[in-house]
C-alpha atoms as a PDB file:
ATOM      1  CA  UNK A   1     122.454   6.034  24.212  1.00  0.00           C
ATOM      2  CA  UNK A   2     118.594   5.353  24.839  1.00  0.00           C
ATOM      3  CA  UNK A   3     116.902   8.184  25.039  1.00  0.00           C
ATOM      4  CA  UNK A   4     118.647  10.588  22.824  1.00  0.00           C
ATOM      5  CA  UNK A   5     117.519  13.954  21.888  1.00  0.00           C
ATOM      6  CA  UNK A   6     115.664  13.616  18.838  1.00  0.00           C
ATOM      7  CA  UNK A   7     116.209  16.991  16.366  1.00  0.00           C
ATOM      8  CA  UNK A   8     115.081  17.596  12.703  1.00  0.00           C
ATOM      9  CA  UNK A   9     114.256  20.375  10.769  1.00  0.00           C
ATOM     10  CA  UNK A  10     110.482  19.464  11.359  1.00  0.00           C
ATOM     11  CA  UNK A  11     109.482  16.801  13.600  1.00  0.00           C
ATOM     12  CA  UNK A  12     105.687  17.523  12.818  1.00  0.00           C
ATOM     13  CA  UNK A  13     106.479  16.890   9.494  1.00  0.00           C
ATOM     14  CA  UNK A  14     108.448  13.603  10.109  1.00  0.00           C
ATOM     15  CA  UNK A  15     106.213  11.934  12.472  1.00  0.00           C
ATOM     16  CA  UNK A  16     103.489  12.441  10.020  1.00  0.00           C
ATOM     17  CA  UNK A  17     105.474  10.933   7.178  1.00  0.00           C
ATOM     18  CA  UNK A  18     105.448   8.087   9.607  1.00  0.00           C
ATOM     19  CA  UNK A  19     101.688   7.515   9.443  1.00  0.00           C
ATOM     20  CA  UNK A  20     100.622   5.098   7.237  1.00  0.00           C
ATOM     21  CA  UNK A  21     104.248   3.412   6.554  1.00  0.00           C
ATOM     22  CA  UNK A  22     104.600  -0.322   7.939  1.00  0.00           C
ATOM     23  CA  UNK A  23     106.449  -1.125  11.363  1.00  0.00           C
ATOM     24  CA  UNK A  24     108.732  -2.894   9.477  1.00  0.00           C
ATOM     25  CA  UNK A  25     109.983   0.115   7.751  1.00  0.00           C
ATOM     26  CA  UNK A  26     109.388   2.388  10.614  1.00  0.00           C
ATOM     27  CA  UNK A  27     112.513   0.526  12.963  1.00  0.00           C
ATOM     28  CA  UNK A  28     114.486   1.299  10.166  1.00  0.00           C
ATOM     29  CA  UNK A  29     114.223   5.039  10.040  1.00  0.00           C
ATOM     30  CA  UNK A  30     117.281   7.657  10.869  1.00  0.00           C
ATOM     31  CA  UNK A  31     115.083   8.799  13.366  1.00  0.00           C
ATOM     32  CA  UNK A  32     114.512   5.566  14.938  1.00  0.00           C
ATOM     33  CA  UNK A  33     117.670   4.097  14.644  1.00  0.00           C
ATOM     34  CA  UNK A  34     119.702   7.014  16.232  1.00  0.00           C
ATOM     35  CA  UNK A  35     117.906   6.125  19.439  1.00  0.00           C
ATOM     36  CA  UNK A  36     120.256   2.951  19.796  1.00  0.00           C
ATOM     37  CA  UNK A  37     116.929   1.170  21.527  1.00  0.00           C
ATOM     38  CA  UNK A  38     115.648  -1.695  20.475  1.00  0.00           C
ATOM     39  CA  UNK A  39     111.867  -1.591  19.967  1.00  0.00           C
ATOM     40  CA  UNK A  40     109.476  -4.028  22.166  1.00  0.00           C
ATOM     41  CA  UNK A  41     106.490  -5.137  20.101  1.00  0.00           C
ATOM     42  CA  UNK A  42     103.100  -6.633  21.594  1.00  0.00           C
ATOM     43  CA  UNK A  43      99.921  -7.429  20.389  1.00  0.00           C
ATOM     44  CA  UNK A  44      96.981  -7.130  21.561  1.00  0.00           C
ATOM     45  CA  UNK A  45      93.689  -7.624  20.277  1.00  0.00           C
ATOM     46  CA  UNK A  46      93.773  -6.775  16.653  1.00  0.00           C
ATOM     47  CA  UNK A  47      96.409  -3.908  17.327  1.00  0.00           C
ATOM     48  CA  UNK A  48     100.227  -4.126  17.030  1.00  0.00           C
ATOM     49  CA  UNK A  49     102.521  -1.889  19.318  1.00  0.00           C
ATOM     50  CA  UNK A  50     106.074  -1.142  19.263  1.00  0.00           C
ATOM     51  CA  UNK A  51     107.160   0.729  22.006  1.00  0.00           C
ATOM     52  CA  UNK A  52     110.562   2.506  23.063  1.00  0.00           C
ATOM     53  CA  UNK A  53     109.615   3.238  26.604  1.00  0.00           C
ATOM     54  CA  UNK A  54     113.206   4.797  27.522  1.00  0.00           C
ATOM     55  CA  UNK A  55     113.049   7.400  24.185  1.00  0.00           C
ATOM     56  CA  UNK A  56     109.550   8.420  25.348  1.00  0.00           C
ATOM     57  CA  UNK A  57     107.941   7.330  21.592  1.00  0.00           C
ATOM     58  CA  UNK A  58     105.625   4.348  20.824  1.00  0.00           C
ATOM     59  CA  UNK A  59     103.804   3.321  17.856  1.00  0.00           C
ATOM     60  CA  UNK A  60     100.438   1.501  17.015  1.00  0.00           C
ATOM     61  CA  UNK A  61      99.136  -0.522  13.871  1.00  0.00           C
ATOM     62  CA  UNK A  62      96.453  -2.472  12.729  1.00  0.00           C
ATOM     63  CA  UNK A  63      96.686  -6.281  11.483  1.00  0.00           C
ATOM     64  CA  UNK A  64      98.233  -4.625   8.495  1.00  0.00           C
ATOM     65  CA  UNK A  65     101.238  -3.664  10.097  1.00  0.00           C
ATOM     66  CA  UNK A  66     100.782   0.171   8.748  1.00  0.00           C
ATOM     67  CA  UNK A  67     101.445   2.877  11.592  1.00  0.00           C
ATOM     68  CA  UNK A  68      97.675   4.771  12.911  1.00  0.00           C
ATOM     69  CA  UNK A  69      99.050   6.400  15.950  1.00  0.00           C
ATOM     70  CA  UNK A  70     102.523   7.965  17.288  1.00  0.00           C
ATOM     71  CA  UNK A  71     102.477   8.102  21.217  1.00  0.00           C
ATOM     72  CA  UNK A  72     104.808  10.844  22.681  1.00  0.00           C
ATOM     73  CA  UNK A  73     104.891   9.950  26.411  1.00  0.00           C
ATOM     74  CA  UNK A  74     105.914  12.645  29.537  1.00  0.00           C
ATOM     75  CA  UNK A  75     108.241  11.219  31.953  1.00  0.00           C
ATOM     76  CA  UNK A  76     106.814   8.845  33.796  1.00  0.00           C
ATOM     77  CA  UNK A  77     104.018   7.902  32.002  1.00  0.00           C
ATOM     78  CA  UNK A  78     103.029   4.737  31.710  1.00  0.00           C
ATOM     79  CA  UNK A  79     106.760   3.779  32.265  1.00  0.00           C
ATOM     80  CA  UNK A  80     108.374   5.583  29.822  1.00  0.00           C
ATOM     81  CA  UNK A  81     111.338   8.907  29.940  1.00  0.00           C
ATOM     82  CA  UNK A  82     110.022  11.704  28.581  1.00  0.00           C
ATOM     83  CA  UNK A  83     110.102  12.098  24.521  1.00  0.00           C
ATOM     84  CA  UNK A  84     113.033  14.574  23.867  1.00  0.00           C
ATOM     85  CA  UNK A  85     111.998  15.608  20.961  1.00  0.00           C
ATOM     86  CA  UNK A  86     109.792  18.266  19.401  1.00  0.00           C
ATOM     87  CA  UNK A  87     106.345  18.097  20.388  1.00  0.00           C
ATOM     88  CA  UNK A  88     104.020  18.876  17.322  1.00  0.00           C
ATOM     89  CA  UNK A  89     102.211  22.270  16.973  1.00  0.00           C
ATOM     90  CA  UNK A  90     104.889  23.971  19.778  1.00  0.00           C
ATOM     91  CA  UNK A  91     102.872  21.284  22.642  1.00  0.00           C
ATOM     92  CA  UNK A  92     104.742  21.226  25.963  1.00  0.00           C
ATOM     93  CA  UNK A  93     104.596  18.133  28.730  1.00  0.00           C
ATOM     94  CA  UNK A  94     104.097  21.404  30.931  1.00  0.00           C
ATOM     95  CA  UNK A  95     101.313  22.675  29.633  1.00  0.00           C
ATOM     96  CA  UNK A  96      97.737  22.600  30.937  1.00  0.00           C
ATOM     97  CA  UNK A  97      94.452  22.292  28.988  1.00  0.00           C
ATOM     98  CA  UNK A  98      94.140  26.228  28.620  1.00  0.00           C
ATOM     99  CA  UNK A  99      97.449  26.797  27.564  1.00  0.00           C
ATOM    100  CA  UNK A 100      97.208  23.968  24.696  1.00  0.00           C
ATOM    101  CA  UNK A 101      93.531  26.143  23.860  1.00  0.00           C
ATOM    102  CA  UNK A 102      95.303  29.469  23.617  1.00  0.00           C
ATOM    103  CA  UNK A 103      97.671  27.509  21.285  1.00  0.00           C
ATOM    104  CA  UNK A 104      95.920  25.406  19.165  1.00  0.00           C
ATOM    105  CA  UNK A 105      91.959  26.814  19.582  1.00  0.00           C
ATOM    106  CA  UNK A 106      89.311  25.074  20.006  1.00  0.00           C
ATOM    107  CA  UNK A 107      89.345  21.375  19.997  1.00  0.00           C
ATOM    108  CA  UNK A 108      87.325  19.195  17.518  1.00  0.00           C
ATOM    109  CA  UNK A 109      86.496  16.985  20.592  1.00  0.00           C
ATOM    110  CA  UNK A 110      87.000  16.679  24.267  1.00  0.00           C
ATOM    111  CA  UNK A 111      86.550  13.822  26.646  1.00  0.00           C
ATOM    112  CA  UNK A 112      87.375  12.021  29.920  1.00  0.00           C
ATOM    113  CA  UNK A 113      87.365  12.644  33.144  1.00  0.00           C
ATOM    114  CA  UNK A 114      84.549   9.841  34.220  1.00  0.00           C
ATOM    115  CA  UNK A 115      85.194   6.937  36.347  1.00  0.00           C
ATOM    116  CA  UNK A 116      84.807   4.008  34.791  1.00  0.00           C
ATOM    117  CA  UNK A 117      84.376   0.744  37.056  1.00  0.00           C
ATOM    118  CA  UNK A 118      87.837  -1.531  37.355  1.00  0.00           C
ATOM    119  CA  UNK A 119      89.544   1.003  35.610  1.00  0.00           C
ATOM    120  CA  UNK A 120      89.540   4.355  37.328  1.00  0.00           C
ATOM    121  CA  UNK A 121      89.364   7.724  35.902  1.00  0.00           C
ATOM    122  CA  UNK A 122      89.794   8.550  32.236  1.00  0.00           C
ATOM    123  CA  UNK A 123      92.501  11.091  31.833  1.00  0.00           C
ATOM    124  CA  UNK A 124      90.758  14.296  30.108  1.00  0.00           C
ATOM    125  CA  UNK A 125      91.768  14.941  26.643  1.00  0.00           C
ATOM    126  CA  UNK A 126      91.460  17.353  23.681  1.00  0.00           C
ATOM    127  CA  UNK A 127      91.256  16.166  20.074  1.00  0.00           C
ATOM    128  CA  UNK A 128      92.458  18.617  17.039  1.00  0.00           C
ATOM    129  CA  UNK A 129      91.981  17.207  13.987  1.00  0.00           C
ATOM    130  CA  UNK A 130      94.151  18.775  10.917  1.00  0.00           C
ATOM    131  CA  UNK A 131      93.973  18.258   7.217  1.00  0.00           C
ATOM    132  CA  UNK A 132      96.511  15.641   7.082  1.00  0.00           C
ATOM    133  CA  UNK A 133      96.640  14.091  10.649  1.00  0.00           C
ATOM    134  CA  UNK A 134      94.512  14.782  14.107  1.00  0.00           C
ATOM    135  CA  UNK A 135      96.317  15.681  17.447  1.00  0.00           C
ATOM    136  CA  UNK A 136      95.185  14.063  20.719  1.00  0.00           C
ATOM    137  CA  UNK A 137      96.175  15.505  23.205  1.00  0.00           C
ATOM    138  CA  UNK A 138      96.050  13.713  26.932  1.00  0.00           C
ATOM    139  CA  UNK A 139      96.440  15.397  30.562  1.00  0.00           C
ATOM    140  CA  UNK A 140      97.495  14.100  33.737  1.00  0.00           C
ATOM    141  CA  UNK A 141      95.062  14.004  36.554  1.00  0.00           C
ATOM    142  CA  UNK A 142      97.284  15.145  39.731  1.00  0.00           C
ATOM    143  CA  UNK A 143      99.519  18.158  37.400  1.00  0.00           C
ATOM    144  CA  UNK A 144      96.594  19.032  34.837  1.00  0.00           C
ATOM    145  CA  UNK A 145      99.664  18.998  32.473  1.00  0.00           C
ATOM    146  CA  UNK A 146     100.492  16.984  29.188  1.00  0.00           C
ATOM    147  CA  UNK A 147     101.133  13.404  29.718  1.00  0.00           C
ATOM    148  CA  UNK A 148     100.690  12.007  26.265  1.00  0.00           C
ATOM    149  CA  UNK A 149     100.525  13.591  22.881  1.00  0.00           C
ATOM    150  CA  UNK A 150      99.142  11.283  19.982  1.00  0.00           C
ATOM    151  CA  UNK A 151      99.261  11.585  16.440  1.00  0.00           C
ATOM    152  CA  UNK A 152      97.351   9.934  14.200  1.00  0.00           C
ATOM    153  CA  UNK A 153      95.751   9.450  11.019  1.00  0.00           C
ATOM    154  CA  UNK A 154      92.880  11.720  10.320  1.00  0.00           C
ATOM    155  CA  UNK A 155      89.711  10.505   9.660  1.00  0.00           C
ATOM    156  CA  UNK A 156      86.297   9.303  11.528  1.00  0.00           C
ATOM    157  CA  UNK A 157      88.358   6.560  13.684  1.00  0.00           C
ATOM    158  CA  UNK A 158      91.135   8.990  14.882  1.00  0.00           C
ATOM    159  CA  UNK A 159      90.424   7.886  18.657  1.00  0.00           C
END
């Protein structure tokens, strides 16, 4: 069934095994493969995407095919169910920017929230960066919750 709950001993820990490993090793993953969805690649730019829009879980890659960024979508974001799985660091689709502070402290970086002509507002986000991935974390503009968590490979070009 699409969608499924997604359950491991550590999530955190599995989704950042997952960074750095190619998309064509990624689709073959327990984890992956227990959704019984088939992925939906696209390319755009210089960036490839695979996508599972009814598990809630998306991926991103450079030319070289090696995963950057994990997307963990709320329901309704962007078109995707909500990811059923565990969010990394104890996150919650229902929290709001303070709660994620009282949780995680201060964030490396924050941003968004301008209007930016032909394409609206920019959600407002808080990046976390750790020793061995960064955290972005993105909330929705009507609920001030969590629509989108990201995890990515740490570094300078985490964004």
């Amino acid at each position: 069934m699409p969608g499924a709950y997604i359950e491991s001993e550590s999530m955190q820990q599995d989704l950042v095994k997952i960074l750095g490993v190619s998309l064509d090793e990624v689709v073959r993953l327990p984890l992956l493969v227990a959704l019984k969805e088939r992925g939906v690649p696209k390319m755009v730019h210089d960036r490839l995407y695979l996508d599972y829009p009814d598990s809630g879980i998306g991926f991103d890659a450079g030319l070289d095919g090696k995963v950057a960024t994990i997307f963990l979508f709320a329901d309704g974001y962007q078109g995707h169910k909500a990811f059923r799985g565990e969010l990394p660091e104890g996150i919650s689709f229902t929290d709001d920017p303070n709660a994620i502070r009282t949780r995680l402290g201060k964030p490396t970086e924050t941003g968004g929230g301008a209007e930016v002509q032909f394409f609206g507002k920019v959600p407002i986000w808080n990046r976390f960066d750790r020793d061995s991935y960064t955290l972005h974390v993105q909330f929705a503009d009507a609920s001030g919750t969590v629509n989108l968590v990201s995890v990515m490979r740490p570094g300078p070009n985490a964004e």
